[in-house]
N, C-alpha and C. Protein backbone atom coordinates (compact mmCIF):
# COMPACT_ATOMS: atom_id res chain seq x y z
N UNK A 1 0.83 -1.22 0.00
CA UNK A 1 0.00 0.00 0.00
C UNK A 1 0.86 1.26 0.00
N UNK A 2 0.24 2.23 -0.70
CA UNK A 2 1.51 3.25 -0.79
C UNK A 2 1.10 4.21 1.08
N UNK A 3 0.53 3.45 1.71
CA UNK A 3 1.17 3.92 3.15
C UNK A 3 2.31 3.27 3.74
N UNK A 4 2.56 2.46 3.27
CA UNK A 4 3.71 1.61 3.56
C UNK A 4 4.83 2.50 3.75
N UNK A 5 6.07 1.86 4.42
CA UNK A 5 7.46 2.41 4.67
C UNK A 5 8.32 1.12 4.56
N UNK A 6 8.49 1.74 3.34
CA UNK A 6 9.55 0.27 2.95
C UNK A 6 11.11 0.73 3.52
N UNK A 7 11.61 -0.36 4.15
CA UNK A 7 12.82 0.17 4.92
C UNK A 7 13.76 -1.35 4.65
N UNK A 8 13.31 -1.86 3.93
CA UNK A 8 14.47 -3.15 2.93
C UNK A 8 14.47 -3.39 1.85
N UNK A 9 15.36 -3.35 1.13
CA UNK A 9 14.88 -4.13 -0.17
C UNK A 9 16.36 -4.90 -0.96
N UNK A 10 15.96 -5.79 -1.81
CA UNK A 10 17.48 -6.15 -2.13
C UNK A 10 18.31 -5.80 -3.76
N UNK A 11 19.06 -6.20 -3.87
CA UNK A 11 19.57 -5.18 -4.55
C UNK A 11 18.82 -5.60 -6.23
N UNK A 12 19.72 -4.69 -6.88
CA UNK A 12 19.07 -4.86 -8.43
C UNK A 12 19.41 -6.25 -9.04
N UNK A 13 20.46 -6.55 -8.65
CA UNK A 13 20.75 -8.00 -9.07
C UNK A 13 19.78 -8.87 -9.20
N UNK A 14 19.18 -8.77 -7.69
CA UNK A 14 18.19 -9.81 -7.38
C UNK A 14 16.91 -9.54 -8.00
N UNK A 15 16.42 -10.58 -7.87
CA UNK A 15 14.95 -10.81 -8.54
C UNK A 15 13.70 -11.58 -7.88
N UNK A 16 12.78 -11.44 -7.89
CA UNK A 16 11.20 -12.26 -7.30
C UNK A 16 11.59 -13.44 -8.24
N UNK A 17 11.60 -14.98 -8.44
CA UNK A 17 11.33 -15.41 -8.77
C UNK A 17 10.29 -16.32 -8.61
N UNK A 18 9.01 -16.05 -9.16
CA UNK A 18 7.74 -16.47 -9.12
C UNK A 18 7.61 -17.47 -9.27
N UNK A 19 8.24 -18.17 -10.54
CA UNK A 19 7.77 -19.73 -10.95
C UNK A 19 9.13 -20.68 -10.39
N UNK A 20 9.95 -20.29 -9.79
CA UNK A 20 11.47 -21.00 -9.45
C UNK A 20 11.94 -21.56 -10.62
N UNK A 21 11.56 -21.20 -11.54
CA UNK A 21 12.46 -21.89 -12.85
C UNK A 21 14.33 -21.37 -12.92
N UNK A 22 14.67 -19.66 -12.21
CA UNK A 22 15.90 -19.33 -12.10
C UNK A 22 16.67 -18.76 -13.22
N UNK A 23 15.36 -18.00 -13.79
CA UNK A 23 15.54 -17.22 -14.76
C UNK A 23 14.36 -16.02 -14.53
N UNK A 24 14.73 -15.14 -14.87
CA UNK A 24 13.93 -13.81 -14.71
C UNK A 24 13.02 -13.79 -15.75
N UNK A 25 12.17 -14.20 -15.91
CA UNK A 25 11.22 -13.74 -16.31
C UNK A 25 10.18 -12.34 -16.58
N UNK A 26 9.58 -11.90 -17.59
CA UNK A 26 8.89 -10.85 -17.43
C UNK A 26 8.02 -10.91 -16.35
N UNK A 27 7.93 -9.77 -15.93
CA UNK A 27 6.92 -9.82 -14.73
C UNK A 27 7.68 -9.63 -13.61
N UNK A 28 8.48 -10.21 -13.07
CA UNK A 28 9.15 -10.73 -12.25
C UNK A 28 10.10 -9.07 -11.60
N UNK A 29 9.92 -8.95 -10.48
CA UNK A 29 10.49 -7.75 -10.15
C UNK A 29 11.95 -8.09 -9.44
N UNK A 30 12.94 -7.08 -10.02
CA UNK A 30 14.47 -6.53 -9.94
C UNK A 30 14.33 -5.89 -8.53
N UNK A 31 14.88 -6.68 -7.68
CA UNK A 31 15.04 -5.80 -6.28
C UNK A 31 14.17 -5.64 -5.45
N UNK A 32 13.16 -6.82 -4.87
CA UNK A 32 11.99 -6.32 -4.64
C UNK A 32 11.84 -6.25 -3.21
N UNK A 33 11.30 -5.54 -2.40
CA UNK A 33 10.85 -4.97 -1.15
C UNK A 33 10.71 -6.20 -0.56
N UNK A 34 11.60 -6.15 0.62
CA UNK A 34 12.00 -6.93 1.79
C UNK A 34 11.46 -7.24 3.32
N UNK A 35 10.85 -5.98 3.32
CA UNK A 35 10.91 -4.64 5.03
C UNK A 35 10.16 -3.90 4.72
N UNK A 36 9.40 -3.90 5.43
CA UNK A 36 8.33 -2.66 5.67
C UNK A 36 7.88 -2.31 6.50
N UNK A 37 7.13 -1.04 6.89
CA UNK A 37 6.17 -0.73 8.25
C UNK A 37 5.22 -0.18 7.81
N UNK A 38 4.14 -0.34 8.98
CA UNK A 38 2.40 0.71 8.65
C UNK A 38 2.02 0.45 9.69
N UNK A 39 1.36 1.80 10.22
CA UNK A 39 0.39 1.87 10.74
C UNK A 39 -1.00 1.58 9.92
N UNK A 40 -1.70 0.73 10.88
CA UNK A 40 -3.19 0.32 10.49
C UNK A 40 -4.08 0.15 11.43
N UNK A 41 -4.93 1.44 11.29
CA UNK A 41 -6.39 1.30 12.38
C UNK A 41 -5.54 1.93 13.43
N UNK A 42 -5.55 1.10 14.80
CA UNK A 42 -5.24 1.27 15.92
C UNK A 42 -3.77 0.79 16.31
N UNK A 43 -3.38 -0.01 15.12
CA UNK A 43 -2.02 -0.88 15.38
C UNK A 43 -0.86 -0.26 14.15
N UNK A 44 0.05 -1.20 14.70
CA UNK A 44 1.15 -1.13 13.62
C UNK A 44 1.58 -2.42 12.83
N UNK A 45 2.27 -2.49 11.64
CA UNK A 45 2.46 -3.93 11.57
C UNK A 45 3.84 -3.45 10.47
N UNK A 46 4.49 -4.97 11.23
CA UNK A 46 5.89 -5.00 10.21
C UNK A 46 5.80 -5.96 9.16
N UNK A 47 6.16 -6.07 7.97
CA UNK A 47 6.05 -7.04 7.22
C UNK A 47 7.94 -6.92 6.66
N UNK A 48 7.78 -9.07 6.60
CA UNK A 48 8.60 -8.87 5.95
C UNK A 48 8.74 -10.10 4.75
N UNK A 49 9.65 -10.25 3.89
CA UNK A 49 10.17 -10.83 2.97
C UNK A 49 9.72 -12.89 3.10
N UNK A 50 10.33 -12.98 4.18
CA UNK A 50 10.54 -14.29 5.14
C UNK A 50 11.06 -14.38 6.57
N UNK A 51 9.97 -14.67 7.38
CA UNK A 51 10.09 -15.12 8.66
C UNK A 51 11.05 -15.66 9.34
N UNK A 52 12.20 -16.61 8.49
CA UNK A 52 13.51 -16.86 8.45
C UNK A 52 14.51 -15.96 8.91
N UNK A 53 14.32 -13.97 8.46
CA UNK A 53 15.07 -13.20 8.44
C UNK A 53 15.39 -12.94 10.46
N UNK A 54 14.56 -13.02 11.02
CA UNK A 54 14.53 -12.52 12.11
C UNK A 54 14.95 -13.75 12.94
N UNK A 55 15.32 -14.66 12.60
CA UNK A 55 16.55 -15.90 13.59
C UNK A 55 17.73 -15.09 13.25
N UNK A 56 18.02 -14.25 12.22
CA UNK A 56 19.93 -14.49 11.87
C UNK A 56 20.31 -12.71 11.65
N UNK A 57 18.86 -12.19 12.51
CA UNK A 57 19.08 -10.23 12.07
C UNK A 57 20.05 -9.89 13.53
N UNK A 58 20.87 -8.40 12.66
CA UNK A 58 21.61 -8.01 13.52
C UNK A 58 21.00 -7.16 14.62
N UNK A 59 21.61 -6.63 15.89
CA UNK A 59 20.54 -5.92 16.83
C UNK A 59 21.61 -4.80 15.77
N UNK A 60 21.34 -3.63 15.81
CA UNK A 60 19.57 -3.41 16.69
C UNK A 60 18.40 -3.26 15.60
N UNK A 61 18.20 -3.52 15.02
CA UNK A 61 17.13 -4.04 14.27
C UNK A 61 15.73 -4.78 14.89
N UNK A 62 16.35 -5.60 15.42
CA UNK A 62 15.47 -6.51 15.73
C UNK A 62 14.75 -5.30 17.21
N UNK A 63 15.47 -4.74 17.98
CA UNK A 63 15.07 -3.91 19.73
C UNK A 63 14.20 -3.10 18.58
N UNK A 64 14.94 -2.11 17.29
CA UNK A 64 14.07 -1.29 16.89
C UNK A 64 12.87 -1.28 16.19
N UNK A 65 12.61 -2.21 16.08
CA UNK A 65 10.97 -3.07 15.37
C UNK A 65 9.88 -3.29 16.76
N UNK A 66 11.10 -3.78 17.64
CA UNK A 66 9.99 -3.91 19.03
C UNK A 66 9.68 -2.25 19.75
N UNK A 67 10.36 -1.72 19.63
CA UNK A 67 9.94 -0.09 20.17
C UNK A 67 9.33 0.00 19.28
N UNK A 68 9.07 0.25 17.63
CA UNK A 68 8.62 1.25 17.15
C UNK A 68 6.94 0.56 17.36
N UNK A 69 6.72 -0.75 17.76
CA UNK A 69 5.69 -1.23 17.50
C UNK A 69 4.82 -1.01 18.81
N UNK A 70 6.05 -0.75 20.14
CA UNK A 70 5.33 -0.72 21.66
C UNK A 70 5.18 1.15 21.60
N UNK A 71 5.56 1.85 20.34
CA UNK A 71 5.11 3.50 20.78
C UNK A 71 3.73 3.83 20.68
């Protein structure tokens, strides 16, 4: 949503690959958004890429996702 605050993304190299075939395909987005934040309604919410990321993230990253979400 363009309220969003995208605050990751990876580089141009990289690519969405949709069908895992491991070729870029049309369609297929160059660099695509990783990290994000929004407020919604009454709350906030972080989104990210894969759930995976947050076993192997550096601090403070991880403290500053939990403040911005307890303000």
């Amino acid at each position: 949503p363009a309220t969003a605050q995208i605050i990751g993304q990876l580089s141009n190299l990289s690519y969405l690959d949709l069908n895992n075939n491991s070729i870029q395909d049309p369609g297929e987005l160059s660099g695509p958004d990783v990290l994000g934040l929004m407020d919604f309604g009454n709350g906030r919410i972080v989104f990210c890429g894969d759930t995976n990321m947050w076993q192997s993230v550096p601090q403070p990253l991880t403290d500053n996702v939990l403040q911005w979400l307890l303000e």
